[in-house]
Protein backbone atom coordinates (compact mmCIF):
# COMPACT_ATOMS: atom_id res chain seq x y z
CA UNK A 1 -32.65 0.52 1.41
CA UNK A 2 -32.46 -2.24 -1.76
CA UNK A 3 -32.90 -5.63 -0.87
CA UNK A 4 -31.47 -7.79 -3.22
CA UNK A 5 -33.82 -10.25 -4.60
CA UNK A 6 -32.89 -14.04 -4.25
CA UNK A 7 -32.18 -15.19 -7.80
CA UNK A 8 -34.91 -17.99 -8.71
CA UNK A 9 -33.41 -21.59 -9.63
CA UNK A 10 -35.43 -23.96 -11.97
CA UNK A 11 -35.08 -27.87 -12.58
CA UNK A 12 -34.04 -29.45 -15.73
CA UNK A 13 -37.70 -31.11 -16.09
CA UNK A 14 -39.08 -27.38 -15.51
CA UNK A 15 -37.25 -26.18 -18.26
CA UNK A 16 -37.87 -28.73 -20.42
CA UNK A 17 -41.52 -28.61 -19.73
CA UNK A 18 -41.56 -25.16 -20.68
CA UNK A 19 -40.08 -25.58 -23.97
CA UNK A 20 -42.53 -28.59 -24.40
CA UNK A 21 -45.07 -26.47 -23.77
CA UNK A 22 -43.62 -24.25 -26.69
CA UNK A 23 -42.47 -26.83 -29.52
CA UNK A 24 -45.37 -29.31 -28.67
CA UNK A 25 -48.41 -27.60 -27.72
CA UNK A 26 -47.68 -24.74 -30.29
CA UNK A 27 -47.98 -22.26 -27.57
CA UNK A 28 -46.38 -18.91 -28.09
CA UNK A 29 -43.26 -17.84 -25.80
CA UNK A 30 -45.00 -14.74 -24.50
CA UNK A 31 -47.85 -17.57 -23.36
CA UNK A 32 -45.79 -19.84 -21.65
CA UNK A 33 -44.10 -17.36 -19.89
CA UNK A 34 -46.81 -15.43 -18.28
CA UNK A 35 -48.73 -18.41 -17.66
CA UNK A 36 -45.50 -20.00 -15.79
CA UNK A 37 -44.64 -16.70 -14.48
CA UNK A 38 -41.38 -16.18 -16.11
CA UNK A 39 -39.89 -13.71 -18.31
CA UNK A 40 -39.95 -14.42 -21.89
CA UNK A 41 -36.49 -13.71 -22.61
CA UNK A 42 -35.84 -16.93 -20.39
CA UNK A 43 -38.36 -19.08 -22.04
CA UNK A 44 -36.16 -17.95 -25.32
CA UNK A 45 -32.93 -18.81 -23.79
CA UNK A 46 -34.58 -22.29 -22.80
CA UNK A 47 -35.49 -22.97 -25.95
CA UNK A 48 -31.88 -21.80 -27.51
CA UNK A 49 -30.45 -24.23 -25.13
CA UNK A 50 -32.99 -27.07 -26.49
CA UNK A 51 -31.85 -26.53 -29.93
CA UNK A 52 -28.23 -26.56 -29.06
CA UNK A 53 -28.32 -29.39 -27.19
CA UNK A 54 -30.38 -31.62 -30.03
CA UNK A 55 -28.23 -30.51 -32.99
CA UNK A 56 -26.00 -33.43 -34.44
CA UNK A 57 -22.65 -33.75 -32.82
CA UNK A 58 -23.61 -31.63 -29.77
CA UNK A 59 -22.58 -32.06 -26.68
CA UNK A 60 -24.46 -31.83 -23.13
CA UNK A 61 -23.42 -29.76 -20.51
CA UNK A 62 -22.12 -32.21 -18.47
CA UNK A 63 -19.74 -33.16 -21.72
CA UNK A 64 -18.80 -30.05 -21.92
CA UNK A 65 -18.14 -29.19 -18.17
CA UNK A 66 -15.65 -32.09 -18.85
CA UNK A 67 -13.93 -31.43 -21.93
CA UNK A 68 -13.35 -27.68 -20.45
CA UNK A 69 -12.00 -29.88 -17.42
CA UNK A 70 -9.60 -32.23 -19.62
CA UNK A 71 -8.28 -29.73 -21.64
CA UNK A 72 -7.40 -27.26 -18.43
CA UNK A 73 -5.90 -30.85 -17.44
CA UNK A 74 -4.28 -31.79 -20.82
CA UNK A 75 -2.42 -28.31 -20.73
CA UNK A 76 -0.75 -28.78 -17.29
CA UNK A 77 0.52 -31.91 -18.77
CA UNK A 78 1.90 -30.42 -21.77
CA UNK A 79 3.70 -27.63 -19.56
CA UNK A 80 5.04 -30.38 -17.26
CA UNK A 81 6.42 -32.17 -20.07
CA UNK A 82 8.15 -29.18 -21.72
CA UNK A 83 9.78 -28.55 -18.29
CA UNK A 84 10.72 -32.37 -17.97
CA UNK A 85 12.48 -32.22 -21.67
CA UNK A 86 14.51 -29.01 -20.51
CA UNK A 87 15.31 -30.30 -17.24
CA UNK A 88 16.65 -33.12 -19.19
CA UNK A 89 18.65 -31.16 -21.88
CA UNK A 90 20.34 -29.15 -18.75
CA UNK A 91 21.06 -32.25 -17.48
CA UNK A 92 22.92 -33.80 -20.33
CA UNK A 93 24.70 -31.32 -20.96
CA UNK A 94 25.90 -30.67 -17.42
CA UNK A 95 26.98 -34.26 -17.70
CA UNK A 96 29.35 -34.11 -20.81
């Protein structure tokens, strides 16, 4: 019988320590990860994530959990609307 194994969560400041460890101490990826016991396809995704996040104009992930959130928002408004302005048409004409 397979027993799943429990997927492993890390803290911000882990991951960010890792990738110090990396860009800072000029350790290689392969390093960091077997010293931290990690894979090194996830001290490469850390450090992907680093980049992305320090680029000009980028956004954090808590920016982006909310623009995803305001434009999921910003579209049930629009669809509202558009039902609003044919409710209103049907209306008017219904009146005349």
């Amino acid at each position: 019988m397979t027993t799943k194994r429990k997927r492993r969560e890390f803290t911000p400041e882990f991951k960010a320590e890792a990738v110090k460890l990396v860009v800072a101490e000029g350790l290689s990826r392969a390093e960091v990860a077997r010293d931290l016991g990690l894979s090194p396809s996830m001290v490469s995704r850390w450090l992907e994530q680093a980049e992305k996040s320090r680029a000009p104009g980028a956004l954090s992930s808590e920016e982006r959990t909310e623009l995803k959130r305001l434009r999921r928002e910003n579209k049930v408004l629009r669809t509202e609307r558009e039902i609003l302005k044919k409710a209103a048409a049907f209306f008017a004409k219904e009146s005349l």
